[in-house]
N, C-alpha and C. Protein backbone atom coordinates (compact mmCIF):
# COMPACT_ATOMS: atom_id res chain seq x y z
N UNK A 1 140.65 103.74 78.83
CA UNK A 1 139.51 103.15 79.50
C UNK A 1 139.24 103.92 80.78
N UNK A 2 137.99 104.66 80.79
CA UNK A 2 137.62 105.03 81.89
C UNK A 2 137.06 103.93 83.41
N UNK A 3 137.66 104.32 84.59
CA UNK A 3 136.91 103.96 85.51
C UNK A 3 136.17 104.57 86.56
N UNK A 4 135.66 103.89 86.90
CA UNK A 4 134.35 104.52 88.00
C UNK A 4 135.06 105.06 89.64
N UNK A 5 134.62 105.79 89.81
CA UNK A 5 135.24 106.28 91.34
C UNK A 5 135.21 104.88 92.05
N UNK A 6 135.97 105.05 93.10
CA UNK A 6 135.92 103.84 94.17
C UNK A 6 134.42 104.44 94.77
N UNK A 7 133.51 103.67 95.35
CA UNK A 7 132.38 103.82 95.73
C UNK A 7 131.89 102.10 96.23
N UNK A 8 130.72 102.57 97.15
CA UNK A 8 130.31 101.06 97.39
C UNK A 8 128.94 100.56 96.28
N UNK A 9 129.18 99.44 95.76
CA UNK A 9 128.29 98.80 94.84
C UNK A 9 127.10 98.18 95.52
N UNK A 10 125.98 98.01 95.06
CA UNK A 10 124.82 97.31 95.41
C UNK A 10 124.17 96.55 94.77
N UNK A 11 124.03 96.65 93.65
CA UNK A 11 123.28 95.69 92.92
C UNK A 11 124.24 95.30 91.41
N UNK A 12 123.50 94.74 90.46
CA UNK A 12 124.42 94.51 89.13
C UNK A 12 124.23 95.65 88.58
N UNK A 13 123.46 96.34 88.22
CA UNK A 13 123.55 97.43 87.62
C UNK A 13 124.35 98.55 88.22
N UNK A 14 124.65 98.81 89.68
CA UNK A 14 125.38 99.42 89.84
C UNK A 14 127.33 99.68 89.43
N UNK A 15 127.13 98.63 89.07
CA UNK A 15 128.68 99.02 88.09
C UNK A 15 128.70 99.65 87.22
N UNK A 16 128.00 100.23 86.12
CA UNK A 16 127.71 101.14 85.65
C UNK A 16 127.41 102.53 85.99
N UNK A 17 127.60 103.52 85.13
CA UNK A 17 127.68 104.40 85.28
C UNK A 17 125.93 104.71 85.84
N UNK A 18 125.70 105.93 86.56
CA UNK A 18 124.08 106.05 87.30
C UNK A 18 123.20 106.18 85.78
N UNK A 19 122.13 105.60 86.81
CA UNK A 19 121.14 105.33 85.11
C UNK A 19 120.43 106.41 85.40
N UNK A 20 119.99 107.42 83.99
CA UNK A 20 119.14 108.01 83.70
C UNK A 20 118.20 107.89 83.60
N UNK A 21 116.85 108.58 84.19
CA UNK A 21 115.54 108.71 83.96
C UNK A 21 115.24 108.03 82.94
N UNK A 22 115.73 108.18 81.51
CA UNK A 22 114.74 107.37 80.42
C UNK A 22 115.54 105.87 80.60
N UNK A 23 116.87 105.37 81.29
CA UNK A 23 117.14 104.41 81.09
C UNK A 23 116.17 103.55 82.35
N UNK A 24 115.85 104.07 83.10
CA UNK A 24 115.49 103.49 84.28
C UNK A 24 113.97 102.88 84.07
N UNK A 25 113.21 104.18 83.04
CA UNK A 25 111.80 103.53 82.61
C UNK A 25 111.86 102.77 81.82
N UNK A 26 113.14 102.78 80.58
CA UNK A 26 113.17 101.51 80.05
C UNK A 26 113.49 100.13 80.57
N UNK A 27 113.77 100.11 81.83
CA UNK A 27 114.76 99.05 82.87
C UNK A 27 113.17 98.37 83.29
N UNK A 28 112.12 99.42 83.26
CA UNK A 28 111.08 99.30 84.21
C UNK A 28 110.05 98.49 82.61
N UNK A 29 110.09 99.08 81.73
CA UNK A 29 109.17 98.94 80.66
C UNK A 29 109.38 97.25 79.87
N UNK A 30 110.86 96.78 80.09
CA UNK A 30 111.60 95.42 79.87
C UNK A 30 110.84 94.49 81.07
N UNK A 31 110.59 94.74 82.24
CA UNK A 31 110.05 94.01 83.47
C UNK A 31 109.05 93.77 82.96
N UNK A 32 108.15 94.64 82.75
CA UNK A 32 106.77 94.55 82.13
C UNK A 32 106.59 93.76 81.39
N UNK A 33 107.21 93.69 79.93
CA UNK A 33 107.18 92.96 78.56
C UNK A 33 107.50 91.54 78.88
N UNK A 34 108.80 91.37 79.93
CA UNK A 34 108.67 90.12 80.02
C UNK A 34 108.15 89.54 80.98
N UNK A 35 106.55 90.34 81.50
CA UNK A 35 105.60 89.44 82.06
C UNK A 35 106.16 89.47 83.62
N UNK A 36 107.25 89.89 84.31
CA UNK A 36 107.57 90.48 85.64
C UNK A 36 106.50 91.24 86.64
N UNK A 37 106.48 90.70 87.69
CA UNK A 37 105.35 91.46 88.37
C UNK A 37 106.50 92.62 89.39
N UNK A 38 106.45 93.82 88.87
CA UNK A 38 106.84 94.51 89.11
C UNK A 38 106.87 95.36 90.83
N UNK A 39 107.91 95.45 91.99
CA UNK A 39 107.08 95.96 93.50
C UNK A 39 108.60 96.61 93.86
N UNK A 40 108.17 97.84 94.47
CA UNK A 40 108.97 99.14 95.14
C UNK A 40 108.92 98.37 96.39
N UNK A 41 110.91 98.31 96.97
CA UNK A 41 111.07 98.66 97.98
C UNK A 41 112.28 98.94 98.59
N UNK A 42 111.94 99.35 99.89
CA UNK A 42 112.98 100.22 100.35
C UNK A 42 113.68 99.94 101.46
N UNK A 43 114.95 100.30 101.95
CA UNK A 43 115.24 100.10 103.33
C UNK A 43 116.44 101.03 103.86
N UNK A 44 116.89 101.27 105.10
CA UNK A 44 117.86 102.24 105.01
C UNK A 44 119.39 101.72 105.07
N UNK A 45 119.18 100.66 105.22
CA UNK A 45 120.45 99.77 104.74
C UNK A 45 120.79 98.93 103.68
N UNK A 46 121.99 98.98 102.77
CA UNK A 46 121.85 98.26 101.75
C UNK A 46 123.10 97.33 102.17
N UNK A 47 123.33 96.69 103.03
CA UNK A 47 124.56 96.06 103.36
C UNK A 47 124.26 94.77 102.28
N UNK A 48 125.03 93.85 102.07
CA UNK A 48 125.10 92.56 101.06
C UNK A 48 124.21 91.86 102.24
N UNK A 49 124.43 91.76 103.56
CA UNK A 49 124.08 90.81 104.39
C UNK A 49 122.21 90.96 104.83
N UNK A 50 122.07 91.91 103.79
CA UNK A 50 120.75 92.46 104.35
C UNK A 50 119.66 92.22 103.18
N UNK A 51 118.73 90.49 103.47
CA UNK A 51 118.17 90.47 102.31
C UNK A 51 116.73 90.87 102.08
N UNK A 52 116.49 91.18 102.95
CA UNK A 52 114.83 91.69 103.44
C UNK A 52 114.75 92.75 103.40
N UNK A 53 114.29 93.78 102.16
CA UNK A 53 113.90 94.85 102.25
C UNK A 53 112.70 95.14 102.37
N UNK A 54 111.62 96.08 103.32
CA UNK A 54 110.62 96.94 103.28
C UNK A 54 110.06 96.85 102.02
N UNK A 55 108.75 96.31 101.79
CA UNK A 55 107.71 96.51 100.61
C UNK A 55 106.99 97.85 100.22
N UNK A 56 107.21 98.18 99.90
CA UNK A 56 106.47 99.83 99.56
C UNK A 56 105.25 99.25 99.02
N UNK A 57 104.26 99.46 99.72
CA UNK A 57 102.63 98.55 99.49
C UNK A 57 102.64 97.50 98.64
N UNK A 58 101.62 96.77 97.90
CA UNK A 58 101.68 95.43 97.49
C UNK A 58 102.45 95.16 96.57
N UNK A 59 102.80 94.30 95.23
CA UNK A 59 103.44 94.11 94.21
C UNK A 59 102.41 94.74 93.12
N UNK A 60 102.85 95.24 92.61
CA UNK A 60 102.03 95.79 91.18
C UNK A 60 101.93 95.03 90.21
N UNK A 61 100.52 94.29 90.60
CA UNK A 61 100.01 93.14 89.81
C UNK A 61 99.56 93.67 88.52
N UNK A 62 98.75 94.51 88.56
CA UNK A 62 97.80 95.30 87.61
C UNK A 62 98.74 96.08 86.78
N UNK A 63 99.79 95.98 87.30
CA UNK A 63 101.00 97.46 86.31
C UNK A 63 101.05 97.02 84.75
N UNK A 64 100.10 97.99 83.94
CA UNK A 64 100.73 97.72 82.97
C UNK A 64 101.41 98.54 81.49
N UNK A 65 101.77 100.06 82.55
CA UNK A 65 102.84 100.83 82.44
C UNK A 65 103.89 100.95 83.24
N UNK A 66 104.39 102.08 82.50
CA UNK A 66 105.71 102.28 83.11
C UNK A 66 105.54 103.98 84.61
N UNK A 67 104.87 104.32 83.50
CA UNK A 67 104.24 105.61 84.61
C UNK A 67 103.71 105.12 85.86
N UNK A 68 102.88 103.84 85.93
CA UNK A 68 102.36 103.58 86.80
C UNK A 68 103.22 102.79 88.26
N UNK A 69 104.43 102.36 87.66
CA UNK A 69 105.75 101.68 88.53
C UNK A 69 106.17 103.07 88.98
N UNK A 70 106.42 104.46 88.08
CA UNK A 70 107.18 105.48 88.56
C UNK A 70 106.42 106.03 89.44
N UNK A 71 105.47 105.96 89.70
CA UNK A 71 104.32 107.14 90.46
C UNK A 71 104.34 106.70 91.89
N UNK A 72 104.55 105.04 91.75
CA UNK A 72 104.97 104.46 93.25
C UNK A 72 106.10 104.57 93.41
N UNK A 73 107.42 104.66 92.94
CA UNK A 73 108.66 104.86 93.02
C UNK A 73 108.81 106.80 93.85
N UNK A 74 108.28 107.16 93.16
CA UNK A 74 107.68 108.93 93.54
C UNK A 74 107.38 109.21 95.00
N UNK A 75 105.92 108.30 95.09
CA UNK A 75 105.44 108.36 95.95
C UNK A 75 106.20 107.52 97.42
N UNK A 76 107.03 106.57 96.84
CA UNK A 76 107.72 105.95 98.03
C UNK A 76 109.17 107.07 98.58
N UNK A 77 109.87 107.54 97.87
CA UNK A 77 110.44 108.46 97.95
C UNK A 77 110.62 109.57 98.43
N UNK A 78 109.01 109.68 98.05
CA UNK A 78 108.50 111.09 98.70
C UNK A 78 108.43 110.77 100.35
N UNK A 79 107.60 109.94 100.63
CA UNK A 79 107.85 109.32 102.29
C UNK A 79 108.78 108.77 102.89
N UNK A 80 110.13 108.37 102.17
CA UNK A 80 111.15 107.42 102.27
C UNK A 80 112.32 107.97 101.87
N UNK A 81 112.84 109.69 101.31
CA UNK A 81 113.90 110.16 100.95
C UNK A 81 115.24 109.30 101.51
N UNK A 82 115.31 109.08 102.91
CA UNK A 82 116.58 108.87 103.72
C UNK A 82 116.34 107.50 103.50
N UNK A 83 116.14 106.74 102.39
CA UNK A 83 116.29 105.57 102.53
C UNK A 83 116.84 105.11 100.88
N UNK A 84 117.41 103.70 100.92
CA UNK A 84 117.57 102.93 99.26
C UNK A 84 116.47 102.87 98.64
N UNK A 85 115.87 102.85 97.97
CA UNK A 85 114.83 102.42 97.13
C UNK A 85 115.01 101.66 95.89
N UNK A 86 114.60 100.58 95.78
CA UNK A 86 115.11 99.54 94.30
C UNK A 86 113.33 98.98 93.91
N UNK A 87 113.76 98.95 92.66
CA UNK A 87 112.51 97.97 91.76
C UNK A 87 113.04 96.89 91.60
N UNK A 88 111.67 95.78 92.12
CA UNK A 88 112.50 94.67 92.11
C UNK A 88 111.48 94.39 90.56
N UNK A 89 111.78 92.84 90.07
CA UNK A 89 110.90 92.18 88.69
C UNK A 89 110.48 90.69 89.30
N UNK A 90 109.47 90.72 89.85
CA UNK A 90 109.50 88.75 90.23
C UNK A 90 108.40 88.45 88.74
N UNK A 91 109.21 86.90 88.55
CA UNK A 91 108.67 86.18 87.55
C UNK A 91 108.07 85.24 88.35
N UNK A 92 106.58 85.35 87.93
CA UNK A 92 105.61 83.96 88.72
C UNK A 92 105.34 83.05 88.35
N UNK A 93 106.29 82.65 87.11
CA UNK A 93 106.50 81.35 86.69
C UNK A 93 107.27 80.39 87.64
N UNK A 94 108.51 81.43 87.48
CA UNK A 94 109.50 80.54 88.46
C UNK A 94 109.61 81.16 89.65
N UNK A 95 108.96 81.51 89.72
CA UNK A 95 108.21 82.06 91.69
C UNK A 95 109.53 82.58 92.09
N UNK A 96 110.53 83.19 91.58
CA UNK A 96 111.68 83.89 92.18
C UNK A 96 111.81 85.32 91.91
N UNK A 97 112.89 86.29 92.13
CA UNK A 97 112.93 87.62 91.80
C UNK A 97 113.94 87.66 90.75
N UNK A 98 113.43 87.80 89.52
CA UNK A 98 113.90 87.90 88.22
C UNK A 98 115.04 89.11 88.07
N UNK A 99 114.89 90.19 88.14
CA UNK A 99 115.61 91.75 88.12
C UNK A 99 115.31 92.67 89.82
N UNK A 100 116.36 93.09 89.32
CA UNK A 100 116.07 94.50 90.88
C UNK A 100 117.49 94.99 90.44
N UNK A 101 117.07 96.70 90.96
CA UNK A 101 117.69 97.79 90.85
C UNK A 101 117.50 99.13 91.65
N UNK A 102 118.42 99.01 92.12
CA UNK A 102 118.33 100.90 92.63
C UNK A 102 117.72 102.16 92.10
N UNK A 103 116.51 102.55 92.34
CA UNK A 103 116.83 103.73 91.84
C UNK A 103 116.81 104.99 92.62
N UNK A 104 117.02 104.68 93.96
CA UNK A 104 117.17 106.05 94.60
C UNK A 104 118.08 105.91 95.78
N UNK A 105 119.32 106.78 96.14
CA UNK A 105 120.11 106.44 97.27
C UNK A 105 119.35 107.47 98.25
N UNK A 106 120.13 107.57 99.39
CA UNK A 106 119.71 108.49 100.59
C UNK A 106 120.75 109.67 100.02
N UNK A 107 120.71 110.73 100.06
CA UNK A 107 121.20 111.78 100.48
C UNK A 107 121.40 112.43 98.70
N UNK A 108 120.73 111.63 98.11
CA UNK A 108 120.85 112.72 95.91
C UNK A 108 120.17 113.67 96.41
N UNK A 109 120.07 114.13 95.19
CA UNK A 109 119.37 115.01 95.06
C UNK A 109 117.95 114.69 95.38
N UNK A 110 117.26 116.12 95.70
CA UNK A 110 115.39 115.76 95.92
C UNK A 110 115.12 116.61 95.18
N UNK A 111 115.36 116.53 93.29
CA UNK A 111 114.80 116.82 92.25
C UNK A 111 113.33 116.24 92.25
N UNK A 112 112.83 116.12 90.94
CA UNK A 112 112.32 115.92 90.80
C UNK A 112 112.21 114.46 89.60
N UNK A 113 113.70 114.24 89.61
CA UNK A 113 113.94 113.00 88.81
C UNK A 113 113.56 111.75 89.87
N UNK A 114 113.80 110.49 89.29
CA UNK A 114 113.72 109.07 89.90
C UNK A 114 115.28 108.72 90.23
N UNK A 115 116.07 109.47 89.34
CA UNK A 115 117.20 108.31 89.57
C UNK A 115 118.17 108.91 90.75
N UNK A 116 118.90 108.25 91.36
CA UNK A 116 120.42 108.63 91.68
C UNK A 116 121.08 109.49 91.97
């Protein structure tokens, strides 16, 4: 059984191994389907005690791709490198935040990928 380096965790998905580009649009394309109003944001601290992150402009009401979540993920990145960046999923049924995930730390790479 393999384990993961000691490292600090942030979200649920971060126990896993770093998600790949196509896993991340599928992470993003599942939000969608189940009706999640999908919104980028960021902050430069990810402490547990820190629940208010920075909105990267409004919630992406209208999203109804996956390209269109990544292009703000891109674009927040692009202005926001030195910072966390996570997709969150709020369900407006039950008016709470359904999913959220990391997909960009401070200091990866500045490929041209989304993830990690």
């Amino acid at each position: 059984m393999k384990t993961l380096p000691k490292e600090r965790r942030y979200e649920t998905l971060s126990y896993l191994p770093p998600l790949t580009d196509t896993q991340i649009e599928k992470q993003i394309n599942y939000c969608l389907q189940m009706g999640y109003i999908p919104a980028v944001e960021f902050n430069e601290n990810s402490d547990p005690e820190v629940y208010y992150w920075t909105m990267w402009k409004l919630p992406l009401f209208g999203a109804s791709s996956t390209r269109a979540v990544l292009d703000e993920v891109q674009a927040c990145r692009s202005e926001y490198g030195n910072c966390f960046i996570r997709v969150v999923g709020f369900d407006n049924v039950k008016q709470c935040q359904a999913v959220s995930f990391i997909v960009h730390k401070p200091g990866s790479n500045s490929g041209s990928g989304f993830r990690y």
